[in-house]
N, C-alpha and C. Protein backbone atom coordinates (compact mmCIF):
# COMPACT_ATOMS: atom_id res chain seq x y z
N UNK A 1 -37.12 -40.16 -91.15
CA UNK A 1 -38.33 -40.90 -90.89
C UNK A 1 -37.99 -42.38 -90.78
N UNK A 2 -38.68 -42.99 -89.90
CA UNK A 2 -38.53 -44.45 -89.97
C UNK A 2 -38.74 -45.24 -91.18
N UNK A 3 -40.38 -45.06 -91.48
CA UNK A 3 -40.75 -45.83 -92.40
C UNK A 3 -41.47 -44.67 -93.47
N UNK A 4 -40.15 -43.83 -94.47
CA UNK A 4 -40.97 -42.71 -94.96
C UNK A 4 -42.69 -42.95 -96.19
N UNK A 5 -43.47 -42.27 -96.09
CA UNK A 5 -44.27 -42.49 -96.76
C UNK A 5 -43.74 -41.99 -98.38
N UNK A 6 -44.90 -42.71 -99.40
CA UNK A 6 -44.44 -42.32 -100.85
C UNK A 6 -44.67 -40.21 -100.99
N UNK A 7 -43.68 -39.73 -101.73
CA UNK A 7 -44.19 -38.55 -102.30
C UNK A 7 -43.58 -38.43 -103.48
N UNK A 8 -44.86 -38.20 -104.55
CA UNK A 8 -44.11 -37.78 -105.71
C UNK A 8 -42.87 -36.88 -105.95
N UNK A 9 -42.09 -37.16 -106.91
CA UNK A 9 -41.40 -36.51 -107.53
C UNK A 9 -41.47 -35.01 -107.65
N UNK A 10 -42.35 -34.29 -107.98
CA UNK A 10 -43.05 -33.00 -108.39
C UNK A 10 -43.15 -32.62 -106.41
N UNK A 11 -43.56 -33.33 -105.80
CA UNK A 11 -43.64 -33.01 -104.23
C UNK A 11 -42.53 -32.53 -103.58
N UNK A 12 -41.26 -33.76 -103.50
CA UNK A 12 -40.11 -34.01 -103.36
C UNK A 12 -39.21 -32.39 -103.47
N UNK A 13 -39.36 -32.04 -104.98
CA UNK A 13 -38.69 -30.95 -105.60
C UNK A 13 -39.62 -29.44 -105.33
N UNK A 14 -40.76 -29.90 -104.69
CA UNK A 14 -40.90 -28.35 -104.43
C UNK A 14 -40.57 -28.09 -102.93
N UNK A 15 -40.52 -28.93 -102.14
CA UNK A 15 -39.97 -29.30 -100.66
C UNK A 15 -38.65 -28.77 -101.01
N UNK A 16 -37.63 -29.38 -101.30
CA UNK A 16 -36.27 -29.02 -101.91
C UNK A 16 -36.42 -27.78 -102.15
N UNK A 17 -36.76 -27.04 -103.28
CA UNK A 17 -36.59 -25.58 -103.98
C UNK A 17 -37.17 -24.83 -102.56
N UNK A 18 -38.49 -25.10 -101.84
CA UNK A 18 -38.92 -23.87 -100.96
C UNK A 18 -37.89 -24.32 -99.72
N UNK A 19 -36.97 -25.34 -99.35
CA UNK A 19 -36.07 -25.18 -98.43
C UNK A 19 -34.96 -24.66 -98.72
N UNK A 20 -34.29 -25.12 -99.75
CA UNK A 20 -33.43 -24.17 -100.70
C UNK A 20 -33.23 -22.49 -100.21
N UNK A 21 -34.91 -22.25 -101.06
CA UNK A 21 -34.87 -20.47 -100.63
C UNK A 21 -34.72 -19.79 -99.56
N UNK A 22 -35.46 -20.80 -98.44
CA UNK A 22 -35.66 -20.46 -96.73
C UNK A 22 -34.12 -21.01 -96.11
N UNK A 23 -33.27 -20.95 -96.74
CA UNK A 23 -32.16 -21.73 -96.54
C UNK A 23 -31.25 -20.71 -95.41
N UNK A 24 -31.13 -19.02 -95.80
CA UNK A 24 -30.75 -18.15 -94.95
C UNK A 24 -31.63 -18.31 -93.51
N UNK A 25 -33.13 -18.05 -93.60
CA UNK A 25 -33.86 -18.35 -92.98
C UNK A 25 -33.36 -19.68 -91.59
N UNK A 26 -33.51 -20.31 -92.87
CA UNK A 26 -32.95 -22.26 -91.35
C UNK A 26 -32.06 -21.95 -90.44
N UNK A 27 -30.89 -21.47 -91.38
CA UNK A 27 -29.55 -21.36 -90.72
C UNK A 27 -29.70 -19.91 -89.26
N UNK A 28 -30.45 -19.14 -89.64
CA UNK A 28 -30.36 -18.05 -88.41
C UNK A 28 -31.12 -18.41 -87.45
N UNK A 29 -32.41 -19.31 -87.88
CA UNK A 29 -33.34 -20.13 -86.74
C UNK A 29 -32.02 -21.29 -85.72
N UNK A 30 -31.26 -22.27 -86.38
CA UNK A 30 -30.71 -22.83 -85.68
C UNK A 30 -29.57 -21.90 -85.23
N UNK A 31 -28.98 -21.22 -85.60
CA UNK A 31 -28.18 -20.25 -85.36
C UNK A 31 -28.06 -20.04 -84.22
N UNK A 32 -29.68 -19.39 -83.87
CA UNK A 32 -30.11 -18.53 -82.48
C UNK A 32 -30.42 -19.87 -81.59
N UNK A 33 -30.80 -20.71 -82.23
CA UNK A 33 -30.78 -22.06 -81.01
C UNK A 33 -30.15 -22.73 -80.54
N UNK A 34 -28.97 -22.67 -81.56
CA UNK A 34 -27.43 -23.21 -80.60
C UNK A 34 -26.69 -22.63 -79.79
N UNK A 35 -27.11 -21.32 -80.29
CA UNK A 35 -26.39 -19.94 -79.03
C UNK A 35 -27.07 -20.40 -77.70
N UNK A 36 -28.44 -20.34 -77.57
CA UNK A 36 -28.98 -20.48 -76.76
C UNK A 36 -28.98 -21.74 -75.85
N UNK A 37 -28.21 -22.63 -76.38
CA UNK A 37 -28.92 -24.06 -75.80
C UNK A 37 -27.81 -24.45 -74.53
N UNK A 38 -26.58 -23.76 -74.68
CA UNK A 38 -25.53 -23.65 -73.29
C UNK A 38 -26.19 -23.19 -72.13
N UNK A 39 -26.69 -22.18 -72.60
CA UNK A 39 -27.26 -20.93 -71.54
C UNK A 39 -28.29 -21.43 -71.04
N UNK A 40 -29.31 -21.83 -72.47
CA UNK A 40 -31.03 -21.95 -71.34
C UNK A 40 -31.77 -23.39 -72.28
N UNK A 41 -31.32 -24.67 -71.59
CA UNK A 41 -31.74 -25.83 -72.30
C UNK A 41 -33.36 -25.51 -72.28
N UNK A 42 -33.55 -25.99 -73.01
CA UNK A 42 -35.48 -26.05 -73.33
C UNK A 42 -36.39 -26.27 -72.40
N UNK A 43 -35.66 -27.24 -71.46
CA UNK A 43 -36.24 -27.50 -70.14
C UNK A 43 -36.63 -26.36 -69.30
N UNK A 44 -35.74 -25.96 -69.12
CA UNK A 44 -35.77 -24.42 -68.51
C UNK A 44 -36.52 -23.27 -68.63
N UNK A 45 -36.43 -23.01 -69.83
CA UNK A 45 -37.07 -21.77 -70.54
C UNK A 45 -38.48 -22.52 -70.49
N UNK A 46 -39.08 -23.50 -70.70
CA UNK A 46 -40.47 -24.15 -70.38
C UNK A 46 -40.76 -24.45 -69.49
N UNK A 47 -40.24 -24.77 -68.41
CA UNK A 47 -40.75 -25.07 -66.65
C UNK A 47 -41.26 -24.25 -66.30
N UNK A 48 -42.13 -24.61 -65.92
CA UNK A 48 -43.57 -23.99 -64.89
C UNK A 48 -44.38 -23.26 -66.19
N UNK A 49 -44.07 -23.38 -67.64
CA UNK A 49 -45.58 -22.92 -68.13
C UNK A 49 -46.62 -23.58 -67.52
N UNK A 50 -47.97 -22.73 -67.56
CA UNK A 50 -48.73 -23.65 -67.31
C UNK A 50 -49.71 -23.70 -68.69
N UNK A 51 -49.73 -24.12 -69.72
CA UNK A 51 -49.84 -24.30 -71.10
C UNK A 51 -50.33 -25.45 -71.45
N UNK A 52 -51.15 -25.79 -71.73
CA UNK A 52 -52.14 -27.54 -72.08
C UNK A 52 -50.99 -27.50 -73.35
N UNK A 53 -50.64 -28.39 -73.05
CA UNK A 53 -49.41 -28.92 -74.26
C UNK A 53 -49.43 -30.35 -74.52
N UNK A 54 -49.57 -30.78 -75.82
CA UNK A 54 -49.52 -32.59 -76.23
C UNK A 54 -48.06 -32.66 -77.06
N UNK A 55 -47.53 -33.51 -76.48
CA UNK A 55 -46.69 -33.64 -76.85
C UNK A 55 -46.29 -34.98 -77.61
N UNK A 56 -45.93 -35.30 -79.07
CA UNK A 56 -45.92 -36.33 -79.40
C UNK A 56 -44.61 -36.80 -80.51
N UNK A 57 -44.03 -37.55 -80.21
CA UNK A 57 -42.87 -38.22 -80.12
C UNK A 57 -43.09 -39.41 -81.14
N UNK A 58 -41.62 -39.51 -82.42
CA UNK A 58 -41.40 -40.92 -82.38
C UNK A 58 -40.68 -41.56 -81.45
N UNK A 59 -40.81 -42.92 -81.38
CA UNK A 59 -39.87 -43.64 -80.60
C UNK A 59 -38.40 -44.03 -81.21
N UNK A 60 -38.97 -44.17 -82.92
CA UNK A 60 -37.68 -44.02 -83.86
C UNK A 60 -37.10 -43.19 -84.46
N UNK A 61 -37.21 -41.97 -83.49
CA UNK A 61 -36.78 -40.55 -83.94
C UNK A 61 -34.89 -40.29 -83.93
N UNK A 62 -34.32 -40.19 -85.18
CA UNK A 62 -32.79 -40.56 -85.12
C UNK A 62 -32.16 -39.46 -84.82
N UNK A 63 -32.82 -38.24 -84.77
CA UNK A 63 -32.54 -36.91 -84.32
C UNK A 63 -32.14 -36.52 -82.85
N UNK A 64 -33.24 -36.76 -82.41
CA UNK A 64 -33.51 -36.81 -80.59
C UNK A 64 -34.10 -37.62 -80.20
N UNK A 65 -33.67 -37.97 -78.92
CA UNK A 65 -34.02 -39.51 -78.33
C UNK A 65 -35.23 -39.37 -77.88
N UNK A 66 -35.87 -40.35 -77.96
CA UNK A 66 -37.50 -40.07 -77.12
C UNK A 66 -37.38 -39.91 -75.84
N UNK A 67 -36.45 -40.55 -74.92
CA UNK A 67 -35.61 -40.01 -73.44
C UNK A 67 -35.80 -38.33 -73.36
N UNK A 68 -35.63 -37.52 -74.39
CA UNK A 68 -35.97 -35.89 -74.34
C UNK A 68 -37.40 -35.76 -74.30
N UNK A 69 -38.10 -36.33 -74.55
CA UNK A 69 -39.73 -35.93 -74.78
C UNK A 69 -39.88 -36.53 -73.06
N UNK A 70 -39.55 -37.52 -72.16
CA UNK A 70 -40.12 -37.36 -71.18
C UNK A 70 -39.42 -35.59 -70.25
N UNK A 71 -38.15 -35.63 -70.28
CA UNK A 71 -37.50 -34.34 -69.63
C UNK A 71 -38.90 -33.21 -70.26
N UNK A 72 -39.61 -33.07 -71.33
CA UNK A 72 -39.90 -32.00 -72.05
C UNK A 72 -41.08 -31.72 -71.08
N UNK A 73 -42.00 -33.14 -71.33
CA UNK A 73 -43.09 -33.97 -70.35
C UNK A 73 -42.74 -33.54 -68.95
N UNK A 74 -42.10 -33.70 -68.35
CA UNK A 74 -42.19 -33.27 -66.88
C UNK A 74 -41.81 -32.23 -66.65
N UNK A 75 -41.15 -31.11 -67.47
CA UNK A 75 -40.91 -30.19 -67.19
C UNK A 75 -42.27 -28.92 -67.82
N UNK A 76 -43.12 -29.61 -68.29
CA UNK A 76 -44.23 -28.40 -68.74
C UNK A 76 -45.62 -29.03 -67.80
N UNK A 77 -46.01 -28.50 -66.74
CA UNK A 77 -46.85 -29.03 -66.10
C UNK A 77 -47.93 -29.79 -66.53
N UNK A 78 -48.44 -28.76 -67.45
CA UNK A 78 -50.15 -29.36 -68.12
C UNK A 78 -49.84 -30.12 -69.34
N UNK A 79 -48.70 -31.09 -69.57
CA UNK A 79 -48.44 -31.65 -70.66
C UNK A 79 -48.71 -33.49 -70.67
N UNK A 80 -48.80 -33.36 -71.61
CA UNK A 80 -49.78 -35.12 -72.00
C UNK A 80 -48.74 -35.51 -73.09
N UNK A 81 -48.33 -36.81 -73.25
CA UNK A 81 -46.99 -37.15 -74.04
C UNK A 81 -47.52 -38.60 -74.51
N UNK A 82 -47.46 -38.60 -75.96
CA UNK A 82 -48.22 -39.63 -76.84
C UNK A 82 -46.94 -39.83 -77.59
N UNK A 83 -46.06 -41.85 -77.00
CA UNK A 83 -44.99 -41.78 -77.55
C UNK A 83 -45.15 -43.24 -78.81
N UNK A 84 -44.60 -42.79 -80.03
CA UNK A 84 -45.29 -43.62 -80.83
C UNK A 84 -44.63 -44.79 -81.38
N UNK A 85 -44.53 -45.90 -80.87
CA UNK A 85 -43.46 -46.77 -81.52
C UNK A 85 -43.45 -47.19 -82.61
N UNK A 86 -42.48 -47.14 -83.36
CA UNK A 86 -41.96 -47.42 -84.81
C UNK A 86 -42.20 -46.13 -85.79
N UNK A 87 -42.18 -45.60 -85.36
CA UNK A 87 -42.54 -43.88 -85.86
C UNK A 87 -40.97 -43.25 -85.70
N UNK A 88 -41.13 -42.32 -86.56
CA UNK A 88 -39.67 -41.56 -86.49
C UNK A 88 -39.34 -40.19 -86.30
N UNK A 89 -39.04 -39.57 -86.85
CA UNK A 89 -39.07 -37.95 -86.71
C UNK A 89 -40.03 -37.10 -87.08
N UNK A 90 -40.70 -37.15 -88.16
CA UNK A 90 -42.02 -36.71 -88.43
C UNK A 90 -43.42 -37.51 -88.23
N UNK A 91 -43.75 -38.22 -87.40
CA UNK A 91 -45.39 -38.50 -86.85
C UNK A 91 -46.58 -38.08 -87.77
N UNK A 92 -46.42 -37.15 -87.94
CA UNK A 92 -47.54 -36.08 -89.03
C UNK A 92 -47.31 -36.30 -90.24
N UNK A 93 -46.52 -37.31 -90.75
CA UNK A 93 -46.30 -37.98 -92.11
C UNK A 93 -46.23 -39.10 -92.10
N UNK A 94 -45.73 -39.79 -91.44
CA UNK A 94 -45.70 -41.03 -90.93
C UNK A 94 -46.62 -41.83 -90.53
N UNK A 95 -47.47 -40.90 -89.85
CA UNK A 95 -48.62 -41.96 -89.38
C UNK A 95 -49.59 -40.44 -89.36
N UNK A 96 -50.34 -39.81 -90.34
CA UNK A 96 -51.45 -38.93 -90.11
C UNK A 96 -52.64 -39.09 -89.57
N UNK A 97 -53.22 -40.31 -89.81
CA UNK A 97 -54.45 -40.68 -89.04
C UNK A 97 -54.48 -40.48 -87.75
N UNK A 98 -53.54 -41.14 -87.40
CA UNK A 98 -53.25 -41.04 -85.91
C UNK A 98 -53.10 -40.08 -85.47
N UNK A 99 -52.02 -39.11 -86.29
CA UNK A 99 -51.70 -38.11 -85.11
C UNK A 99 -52.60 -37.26 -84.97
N UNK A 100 -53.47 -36.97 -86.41
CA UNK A 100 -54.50 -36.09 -86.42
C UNK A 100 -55.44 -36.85 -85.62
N UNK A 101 -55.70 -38.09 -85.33
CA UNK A 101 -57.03 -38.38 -84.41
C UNK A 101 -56.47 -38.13 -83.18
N UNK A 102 -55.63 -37.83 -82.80
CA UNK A 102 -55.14 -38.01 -81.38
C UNK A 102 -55.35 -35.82 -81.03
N UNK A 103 -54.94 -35.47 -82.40
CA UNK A 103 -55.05 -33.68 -81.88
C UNK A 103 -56.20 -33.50 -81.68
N UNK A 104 -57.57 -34.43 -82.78
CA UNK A 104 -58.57 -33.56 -82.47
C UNK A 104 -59.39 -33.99 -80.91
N UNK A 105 -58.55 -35.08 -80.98
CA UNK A 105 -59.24 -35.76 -79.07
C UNK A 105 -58.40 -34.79 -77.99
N UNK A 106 -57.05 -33.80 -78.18
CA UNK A 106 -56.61 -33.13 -77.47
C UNK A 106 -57.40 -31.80 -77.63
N UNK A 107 -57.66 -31.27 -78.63
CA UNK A 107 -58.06 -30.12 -78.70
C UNK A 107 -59.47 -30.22 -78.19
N UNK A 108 -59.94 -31.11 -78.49
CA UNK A 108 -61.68 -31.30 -78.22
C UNK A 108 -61.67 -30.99 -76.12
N UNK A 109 -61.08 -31.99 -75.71
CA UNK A 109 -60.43 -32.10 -74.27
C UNK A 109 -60.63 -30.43 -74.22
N UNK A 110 -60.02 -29.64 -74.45
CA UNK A 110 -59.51 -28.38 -74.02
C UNK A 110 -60.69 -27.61 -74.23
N UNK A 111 -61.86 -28.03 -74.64
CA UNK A 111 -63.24 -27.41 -74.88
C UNK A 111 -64.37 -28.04 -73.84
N UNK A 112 -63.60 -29.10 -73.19
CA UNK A 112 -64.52 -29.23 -72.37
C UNK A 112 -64.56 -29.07 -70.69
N UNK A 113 -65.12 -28.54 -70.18
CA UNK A 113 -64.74 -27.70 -68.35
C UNK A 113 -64.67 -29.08 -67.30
């Protein structure tokens, strides 16, 4: 995270212990995604959904470059890309107001003809 928010102690350690356990779990999720990512980059396997998709990005994400969220963006037709500067890898902790005001203005969108 860029600028992480406070979490207690007691928070911290149950995050830890339930990643801990899901720990076999992580490893076979990335497992199957590194196998995959020679063969069929993300781009790919998502082009031409046609899927109302929001897509939202830090700009200070140290993981993946925000440069990937436009490739992601043009490659899913019906996609809308909200890129957030000074934000980092998690958005939805980082800045909740926002991101939650921004889903319920996407989801609302998708209710109306």
């Amino acid at each position: 995270m860029s600028a992480p928010p406070y979490f207690p102690d007691a928070v911290k350690y149950a995050i830890g212990t339930r990643g801990a356990a899901d720990y076999e779990l992580h490893s076979r999720i990335f497992y199957d995604l590194n196998a995959e990512w020679p063969v069929a980059p993300l781009e790919r396997i998502v082009s031409g959904l046609s899927v109302p998709t929001r897509i939202v990005w830090g700009e200070r994400d140290r993981l993946l470059p925000v440069a990937d969220a436009d490739v992601l963006h043009a490659a899913l037709r019906e996609s809308s890309l909200l890129r957030l500067p000074g934000i980092g890898r998690v958005p939805q902790l980082e800045a909740p107001e926002l991101v939650a005001t921004d889903y319920l203005a996407f989801v609302a969108a998708l209710d109306t003809p």
